[in-house]
C-alpha atoms as a PDB file:
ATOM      1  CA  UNK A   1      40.211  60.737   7.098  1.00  0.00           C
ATOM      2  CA  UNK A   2      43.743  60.037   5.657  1.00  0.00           C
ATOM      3  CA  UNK A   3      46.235  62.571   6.289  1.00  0.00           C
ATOM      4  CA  UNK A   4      48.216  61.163   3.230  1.00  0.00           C
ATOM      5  CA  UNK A   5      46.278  63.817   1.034  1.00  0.00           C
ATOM      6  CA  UNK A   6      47.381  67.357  -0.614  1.00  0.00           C
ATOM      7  CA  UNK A   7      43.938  69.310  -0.119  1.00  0.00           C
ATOM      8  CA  UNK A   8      43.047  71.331   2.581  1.00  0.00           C
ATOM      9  CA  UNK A   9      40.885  69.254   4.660  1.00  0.00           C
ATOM     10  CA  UNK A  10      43.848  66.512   4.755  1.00  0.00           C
ATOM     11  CA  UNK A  11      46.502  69.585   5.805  1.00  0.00           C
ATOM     12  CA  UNK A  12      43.795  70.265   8.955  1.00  0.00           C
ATOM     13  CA  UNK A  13      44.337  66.631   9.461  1.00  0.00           C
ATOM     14  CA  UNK A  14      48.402  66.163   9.295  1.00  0.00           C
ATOM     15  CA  UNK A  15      48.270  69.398  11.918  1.00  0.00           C
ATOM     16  CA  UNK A  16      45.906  67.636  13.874  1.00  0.00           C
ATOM     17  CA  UNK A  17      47.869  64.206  13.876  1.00  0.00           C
ATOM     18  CA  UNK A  18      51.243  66.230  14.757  1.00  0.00           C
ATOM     19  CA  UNK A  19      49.675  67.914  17.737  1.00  0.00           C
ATOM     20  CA  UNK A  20      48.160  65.249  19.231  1.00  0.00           C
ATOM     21  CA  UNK A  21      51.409  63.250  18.717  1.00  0.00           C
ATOM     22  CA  UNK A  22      53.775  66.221  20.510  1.00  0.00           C
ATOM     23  CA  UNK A  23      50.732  66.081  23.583  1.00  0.00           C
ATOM     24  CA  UNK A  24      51.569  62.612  24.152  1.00  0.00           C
ATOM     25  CA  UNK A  25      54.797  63.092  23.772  1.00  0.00           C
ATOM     26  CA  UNK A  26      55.082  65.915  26.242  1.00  0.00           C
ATOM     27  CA  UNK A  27      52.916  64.083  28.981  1.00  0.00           C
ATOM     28  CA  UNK A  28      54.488  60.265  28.534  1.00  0.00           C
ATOM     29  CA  UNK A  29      57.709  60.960  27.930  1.00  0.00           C
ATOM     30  CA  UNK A  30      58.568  64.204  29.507  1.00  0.00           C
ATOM     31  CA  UNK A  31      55.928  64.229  31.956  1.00  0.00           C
ATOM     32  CA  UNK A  32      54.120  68.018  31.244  1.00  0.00           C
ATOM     33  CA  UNK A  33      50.720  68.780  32.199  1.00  0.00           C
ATOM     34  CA  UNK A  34      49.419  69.934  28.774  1.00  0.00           C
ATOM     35  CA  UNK A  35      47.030  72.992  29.919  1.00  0.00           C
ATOM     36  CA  UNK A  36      45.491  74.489  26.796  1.00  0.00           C
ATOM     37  CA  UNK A  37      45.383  73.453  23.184  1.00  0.00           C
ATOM     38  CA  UNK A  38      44.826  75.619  20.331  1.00  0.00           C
ATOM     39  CA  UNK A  39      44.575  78.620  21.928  1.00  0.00           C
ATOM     40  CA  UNK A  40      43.276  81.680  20.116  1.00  0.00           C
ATOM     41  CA  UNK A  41      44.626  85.746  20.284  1.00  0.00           C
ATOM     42  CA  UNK A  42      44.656  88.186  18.197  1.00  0.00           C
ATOM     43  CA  UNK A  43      47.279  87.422  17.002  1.00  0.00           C
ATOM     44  CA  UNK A  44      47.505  84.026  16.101  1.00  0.00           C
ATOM     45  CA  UNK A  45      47.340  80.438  17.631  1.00  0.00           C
ATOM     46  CA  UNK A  46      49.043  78.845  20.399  1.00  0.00           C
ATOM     47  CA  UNK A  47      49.216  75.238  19.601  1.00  0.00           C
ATOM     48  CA  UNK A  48      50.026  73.705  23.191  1.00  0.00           C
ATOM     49  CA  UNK A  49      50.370  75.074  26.773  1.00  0.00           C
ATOM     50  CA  UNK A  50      51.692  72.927  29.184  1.00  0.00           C
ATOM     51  CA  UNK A  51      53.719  72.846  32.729  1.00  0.00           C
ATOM     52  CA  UNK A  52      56.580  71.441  33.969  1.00  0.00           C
ATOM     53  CA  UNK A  53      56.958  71.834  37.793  1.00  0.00           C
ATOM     54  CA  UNK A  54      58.897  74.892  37.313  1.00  0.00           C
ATOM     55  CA  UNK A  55      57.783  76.511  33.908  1.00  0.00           C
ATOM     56  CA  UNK A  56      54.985  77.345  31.343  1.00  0.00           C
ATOM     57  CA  UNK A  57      56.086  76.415  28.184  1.00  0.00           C
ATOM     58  CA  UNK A  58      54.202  77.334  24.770  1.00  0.00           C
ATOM     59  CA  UNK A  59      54.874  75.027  22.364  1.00  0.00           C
ATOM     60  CA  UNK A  60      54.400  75.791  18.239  1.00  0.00           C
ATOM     61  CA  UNK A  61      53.797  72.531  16.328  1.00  0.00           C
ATOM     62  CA  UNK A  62      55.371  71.902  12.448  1.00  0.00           C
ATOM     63  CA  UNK A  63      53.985  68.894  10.861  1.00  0.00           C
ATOM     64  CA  UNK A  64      54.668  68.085   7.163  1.00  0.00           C
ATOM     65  CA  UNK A  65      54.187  65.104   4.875  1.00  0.00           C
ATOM     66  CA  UNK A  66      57.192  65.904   2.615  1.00  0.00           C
ATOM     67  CA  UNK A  67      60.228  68.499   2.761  1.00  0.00           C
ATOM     68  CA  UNK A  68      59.256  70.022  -0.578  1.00  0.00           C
ATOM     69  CA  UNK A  69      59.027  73.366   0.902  1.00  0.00           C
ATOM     70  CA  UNK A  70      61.559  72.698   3.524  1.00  0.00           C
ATOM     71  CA  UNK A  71      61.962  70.938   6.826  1.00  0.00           C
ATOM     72  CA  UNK A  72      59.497  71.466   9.420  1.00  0.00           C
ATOM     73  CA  UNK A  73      61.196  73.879  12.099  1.00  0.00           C
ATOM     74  CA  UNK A  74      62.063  75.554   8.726  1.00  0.00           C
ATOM     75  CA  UNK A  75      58.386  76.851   8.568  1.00  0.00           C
ATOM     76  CA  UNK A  76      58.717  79.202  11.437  1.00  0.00           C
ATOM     77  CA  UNK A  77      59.968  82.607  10.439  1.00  0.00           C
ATOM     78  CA  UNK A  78      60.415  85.683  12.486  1.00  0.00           C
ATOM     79  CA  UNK A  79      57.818  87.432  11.780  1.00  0.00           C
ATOM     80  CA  UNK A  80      56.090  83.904  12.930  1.00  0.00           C
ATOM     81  CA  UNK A  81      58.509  83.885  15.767  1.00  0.00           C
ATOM     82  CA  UNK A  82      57.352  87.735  16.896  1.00  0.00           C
ATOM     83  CA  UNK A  83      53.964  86.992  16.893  1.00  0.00           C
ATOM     84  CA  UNK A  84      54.420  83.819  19.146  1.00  0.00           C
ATOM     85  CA  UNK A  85      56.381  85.559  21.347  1.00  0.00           C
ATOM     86  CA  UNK A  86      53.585  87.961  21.692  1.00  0.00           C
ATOM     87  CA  UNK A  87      51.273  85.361  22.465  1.00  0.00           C
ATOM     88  CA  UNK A  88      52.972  83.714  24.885  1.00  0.00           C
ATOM     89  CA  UNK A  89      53.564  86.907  26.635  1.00  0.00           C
ATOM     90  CA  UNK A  90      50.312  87.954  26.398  1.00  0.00           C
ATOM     91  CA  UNK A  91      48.606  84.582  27.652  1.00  0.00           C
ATOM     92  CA  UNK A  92      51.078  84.895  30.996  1.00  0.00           C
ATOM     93  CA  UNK A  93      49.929  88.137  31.581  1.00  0.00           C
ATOM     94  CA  UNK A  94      46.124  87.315  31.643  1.00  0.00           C
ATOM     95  CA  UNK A  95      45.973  84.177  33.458  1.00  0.00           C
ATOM     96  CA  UNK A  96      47.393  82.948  36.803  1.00  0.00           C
ATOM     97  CA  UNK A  97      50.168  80.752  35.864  1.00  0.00           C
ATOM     98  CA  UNK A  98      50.858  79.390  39.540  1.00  0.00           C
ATOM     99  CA  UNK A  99      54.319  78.965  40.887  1.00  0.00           C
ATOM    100  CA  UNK A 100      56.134  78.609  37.878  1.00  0.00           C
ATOM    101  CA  UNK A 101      59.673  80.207  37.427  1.00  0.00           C
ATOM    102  CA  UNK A 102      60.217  80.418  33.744  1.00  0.00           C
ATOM    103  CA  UNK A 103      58.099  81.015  30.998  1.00  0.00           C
ATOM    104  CA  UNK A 104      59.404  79.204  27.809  1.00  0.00           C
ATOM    105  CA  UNK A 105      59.022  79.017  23.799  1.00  0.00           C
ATOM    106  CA  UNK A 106      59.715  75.469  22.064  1.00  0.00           C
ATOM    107  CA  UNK A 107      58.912  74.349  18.814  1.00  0.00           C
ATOM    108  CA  UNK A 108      58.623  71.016  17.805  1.00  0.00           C
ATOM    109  CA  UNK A 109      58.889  69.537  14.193  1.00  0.00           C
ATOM    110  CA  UNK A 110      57.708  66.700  12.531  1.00  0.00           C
ATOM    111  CA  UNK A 111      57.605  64.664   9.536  1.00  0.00           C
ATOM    112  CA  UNK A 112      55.593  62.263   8.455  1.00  0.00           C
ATOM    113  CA  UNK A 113      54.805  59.166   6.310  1.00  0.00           C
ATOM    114  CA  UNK A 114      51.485  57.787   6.257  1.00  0.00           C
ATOM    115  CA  UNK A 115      50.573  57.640  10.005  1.00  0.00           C
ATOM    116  CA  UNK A 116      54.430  56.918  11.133  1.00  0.00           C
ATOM    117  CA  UNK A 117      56.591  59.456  12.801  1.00  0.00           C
ATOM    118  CA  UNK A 118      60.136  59.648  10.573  1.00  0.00           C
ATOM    119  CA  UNK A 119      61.431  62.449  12.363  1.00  0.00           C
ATOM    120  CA  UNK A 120      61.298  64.647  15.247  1.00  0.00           C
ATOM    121  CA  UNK A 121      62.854  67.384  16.612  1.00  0.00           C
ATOM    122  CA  UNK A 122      61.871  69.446  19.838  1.00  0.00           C
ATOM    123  CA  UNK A 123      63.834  72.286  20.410  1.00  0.00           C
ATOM    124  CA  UNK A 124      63.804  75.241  23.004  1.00  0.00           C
ATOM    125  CA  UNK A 125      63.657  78.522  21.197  1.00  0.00           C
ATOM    126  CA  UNK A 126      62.994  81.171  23.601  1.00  0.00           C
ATOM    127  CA  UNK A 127      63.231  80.923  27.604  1.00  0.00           C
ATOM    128  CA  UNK A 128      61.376  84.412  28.555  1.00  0.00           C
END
């Protein structure tokens, strides 16, 4: 499947593309331990979990083919924000996160052109 396409299969696809592009980015380049992918709550989805040696960081994934609507970290409001903050809490509550120090909220955006990364921006949001 493309993800150069405007329906809604194709948008499954560009989120799909972006999140496997910010796992291999977290594990090759910054060396995280990605935990959990697409995790489900009641109140939303957690895109990534991952661990550094010291934290447990929940990451929130923006993909998008064009800025038409805006850039990608644009995309997360607060009400967005709230709910992922919620999450996050939520998930470190129920399960044993080990020895980790911090718990952590970063989003990372990215746009896209055909199948090339054009730009990319990871950005801490929320140390809890």
């Amino acid at each position: 499947m493309s993800i150069e396409g405007k329906n809604s299969h194709d948008s499954i696809a560009v989120g799909r593309f972006g999140e496997l592009f910010v796992c291999s980015y977290l594990t090759r380049c910054l060396g995280w331990n990605v935990v959990e992918r697409n995790v489900r709550s009641r109140y939303g989805e957690i895109d990534i979990v991952a661990k550094t040696e010291t934290a447990l960081v929940f990451v929130e994934v923006k993909t998008r083919q064009s800025n038409d609507f805006g850039a990608p970290l644009e995309a997360l409001g607060d009400a967005q924000l709230a709910r992922l903050v919620r999450q996050a809490e939520g998930y470190a509550a129920r399960y044993d996160c080990g020895a980790v120090q911090s718990v952590c909220l970063d989003v990372v955006g990215l746009s896209i052109r055909q199948k090339y990364v054009v730009d990319f921006q990871h950005v801490r949001i929320y140390p809890m």
